[in-house]
Protein backbone atom coordinates (compact mmCIF):
# COMPACT_ATOMS: atom_id res chain seq x y z
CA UNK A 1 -14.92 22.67 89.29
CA UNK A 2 -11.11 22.28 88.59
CA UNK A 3 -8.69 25.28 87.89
CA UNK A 4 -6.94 26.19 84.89
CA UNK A 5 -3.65 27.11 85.57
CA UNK A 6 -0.39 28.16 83.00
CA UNK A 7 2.47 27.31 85.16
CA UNK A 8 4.41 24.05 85.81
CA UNK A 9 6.92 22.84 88.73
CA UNK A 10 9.13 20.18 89.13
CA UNK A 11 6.92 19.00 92.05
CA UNK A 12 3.79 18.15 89.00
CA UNK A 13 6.76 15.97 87.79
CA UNK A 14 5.07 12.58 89.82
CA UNK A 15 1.66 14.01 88.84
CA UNK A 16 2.27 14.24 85.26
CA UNK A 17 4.20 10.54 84.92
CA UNK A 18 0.81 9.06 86.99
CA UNK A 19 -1.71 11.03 84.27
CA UNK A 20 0.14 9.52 81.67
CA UNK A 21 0.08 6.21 83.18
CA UNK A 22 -3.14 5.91 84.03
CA UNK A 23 -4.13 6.14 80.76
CA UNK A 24 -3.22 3.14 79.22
CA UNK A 25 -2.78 4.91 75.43
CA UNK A 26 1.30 5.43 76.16
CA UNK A 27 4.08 3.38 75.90
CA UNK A 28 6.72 3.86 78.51
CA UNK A 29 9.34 5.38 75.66
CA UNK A 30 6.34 7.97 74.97
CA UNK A 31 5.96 8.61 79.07
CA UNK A 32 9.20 9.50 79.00
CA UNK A 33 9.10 11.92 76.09
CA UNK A 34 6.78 13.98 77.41
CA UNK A 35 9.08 13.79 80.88
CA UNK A 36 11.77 14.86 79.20
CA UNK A 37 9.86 17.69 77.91
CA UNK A 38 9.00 19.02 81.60
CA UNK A 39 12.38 18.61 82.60
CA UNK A 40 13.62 21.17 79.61
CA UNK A 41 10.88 23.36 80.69
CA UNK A 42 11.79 23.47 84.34
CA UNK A 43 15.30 24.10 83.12
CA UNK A 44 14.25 26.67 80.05
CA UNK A 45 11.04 27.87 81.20
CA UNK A 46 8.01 27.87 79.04
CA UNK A 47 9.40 30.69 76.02
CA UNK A 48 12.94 29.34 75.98
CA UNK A 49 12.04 25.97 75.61
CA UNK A 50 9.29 26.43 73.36
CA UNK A 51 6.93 23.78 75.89
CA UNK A 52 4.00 25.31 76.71
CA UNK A 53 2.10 23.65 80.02
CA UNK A 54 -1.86 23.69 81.06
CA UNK A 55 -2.57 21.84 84.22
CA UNK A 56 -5.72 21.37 85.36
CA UNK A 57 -6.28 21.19 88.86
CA UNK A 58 -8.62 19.75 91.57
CA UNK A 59 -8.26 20.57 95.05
CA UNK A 60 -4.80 21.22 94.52
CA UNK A 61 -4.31 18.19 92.98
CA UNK A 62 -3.03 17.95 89.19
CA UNK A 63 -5.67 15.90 87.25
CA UNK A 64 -4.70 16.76 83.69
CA UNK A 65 -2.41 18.52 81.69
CA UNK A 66 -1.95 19.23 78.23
CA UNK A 67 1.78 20.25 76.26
CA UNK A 68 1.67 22.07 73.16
CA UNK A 69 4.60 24.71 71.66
CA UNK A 70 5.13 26.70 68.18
CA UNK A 71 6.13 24.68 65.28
CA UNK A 72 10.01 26.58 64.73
CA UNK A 73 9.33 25.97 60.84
CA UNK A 74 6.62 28.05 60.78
CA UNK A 75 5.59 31.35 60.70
CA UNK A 76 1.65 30.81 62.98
CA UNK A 77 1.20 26.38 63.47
CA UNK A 78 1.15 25.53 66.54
CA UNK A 79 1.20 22.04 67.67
CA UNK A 80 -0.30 19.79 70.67
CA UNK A 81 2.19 17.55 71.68
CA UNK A 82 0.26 15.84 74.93
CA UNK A 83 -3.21 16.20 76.41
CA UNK A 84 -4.29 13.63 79.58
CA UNK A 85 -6.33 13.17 81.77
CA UNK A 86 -6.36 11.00 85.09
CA UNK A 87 -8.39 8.17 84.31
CA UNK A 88 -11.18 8.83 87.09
CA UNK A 89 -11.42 12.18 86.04
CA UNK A 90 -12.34 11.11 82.28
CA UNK A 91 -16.24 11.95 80.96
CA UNK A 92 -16.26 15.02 82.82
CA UNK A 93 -15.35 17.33 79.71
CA UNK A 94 -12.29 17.98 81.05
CA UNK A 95 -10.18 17.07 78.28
CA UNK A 96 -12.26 20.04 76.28
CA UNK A 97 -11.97 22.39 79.52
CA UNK A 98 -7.92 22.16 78.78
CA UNK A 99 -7.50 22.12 74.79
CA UNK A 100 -10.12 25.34 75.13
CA UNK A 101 -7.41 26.75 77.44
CA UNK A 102 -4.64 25.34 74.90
CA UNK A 103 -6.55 27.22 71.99
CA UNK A 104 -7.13 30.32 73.66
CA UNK A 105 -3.44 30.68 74.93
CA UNK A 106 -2.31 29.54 71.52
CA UNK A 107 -4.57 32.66 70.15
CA UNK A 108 -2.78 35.35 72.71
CA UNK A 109 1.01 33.84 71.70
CA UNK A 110 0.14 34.42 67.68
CA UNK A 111 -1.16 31.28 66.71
CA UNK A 112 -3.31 30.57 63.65
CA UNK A 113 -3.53 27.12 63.25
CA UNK A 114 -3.20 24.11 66.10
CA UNK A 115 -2.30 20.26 64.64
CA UNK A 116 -2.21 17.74 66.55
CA UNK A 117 -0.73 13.95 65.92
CA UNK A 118 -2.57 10.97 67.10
CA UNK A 119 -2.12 7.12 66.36
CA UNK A 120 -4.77 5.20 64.28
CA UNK A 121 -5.00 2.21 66.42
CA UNK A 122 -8.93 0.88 67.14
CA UNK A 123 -7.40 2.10 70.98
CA UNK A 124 -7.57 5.56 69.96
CA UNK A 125 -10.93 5.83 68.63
CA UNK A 126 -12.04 8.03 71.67
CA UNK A 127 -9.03 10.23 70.92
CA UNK A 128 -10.26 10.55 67.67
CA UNK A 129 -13.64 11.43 68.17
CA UNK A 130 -12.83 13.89 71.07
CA UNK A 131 -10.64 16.14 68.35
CA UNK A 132 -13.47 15.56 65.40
CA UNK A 133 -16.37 16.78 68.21
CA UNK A 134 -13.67 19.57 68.88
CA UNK A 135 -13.94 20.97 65.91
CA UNK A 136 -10.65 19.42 64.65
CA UNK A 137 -10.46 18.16 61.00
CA UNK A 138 -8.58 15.24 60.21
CA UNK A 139 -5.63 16.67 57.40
CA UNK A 140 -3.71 13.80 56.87
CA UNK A 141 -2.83 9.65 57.44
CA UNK A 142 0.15 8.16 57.22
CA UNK A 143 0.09 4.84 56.77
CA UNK A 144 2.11 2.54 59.01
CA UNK A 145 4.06 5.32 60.52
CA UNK A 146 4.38 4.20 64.38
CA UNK A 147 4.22 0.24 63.73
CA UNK A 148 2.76 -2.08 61.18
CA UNK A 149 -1.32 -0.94 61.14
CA UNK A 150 -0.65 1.60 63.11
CA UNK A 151 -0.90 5.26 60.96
CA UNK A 152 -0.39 8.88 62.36
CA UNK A 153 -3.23 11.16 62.00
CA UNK A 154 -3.04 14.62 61.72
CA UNK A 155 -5.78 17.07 62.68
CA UNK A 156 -5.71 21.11 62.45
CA UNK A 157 -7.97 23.30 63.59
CA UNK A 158 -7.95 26.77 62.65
CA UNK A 159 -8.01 29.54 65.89
């Protein structure tokens, strides 16, 4: 069974760029977003930056990770910026393994209330249905916000 763990390096750097390509859900601007936000964490650490880091890991191998950090224009929202999972380690309930983790950390930091953002391309409908059998309501759609037919989402989930 893969470990939980709170900490990131700039050796999971590699391990987090292969997650996210594995996929197949990101485009290589978005790979590099969520790059850019390990960099400013290895920089900042985890409070300065405001990037929070889960990593799963299985036999000391990162398999999945998720990103999350406190919305600064509020007083308790939190929001989950990135959740993956290396595609041969998908079906396992991993995914729900780390955004428990994400929740419950969210919980100890303050937290009352995690959103996340997700595209409403057909590709996402697993995404989708992972956060609805999560618990996660679906607050918002806005239409045509990353591309023609493509709308952001928005789930919350109160903690």
């Amino acid at each position: 069974m893969p470990e939980v763990s709170f900490d990131i390096t700039p050796a999971d750097r590699p391990a987090l760029e292969k997650i996210l390509s594995s996929s197949g859900y990101f485009y290589d601007f978005e790979i590099e977003v969520a790059l850019t936000l390990a960099d400013e964490t290895f920089e900042k650490g985890q409070e300065k930056s405001g990037y929070y880091w889960i990593r799963l890991i299985d036999e000391g191998r990162v398999i999945g990770f998720a990103n999350f950090g406190p919305n600064p224009s509020s007083v308790h929202s939190w929001e989950l910026y990135w959740i993956a999972i290396m595609e041969e380690y998908r079906k396992k309930h991993y995914g729900s393994m780390i955004l428990k983790a994400v929740e419950e950390r969210v919980r100890s930091l303050g937290g009352k209330v995690l959103w996340i953002e997700t595209s409403g391309r057909p590709l996402y409908e697993p995404t989708r249905y992972f956060y609805q059998k999560n618990s996660y309501e679906l607050e918002a759609t806005l239409r045509e916000f990353y591309g023609p037919d493509d709308p952001k989402l928005v789930y919350r989930k109160v903690l």
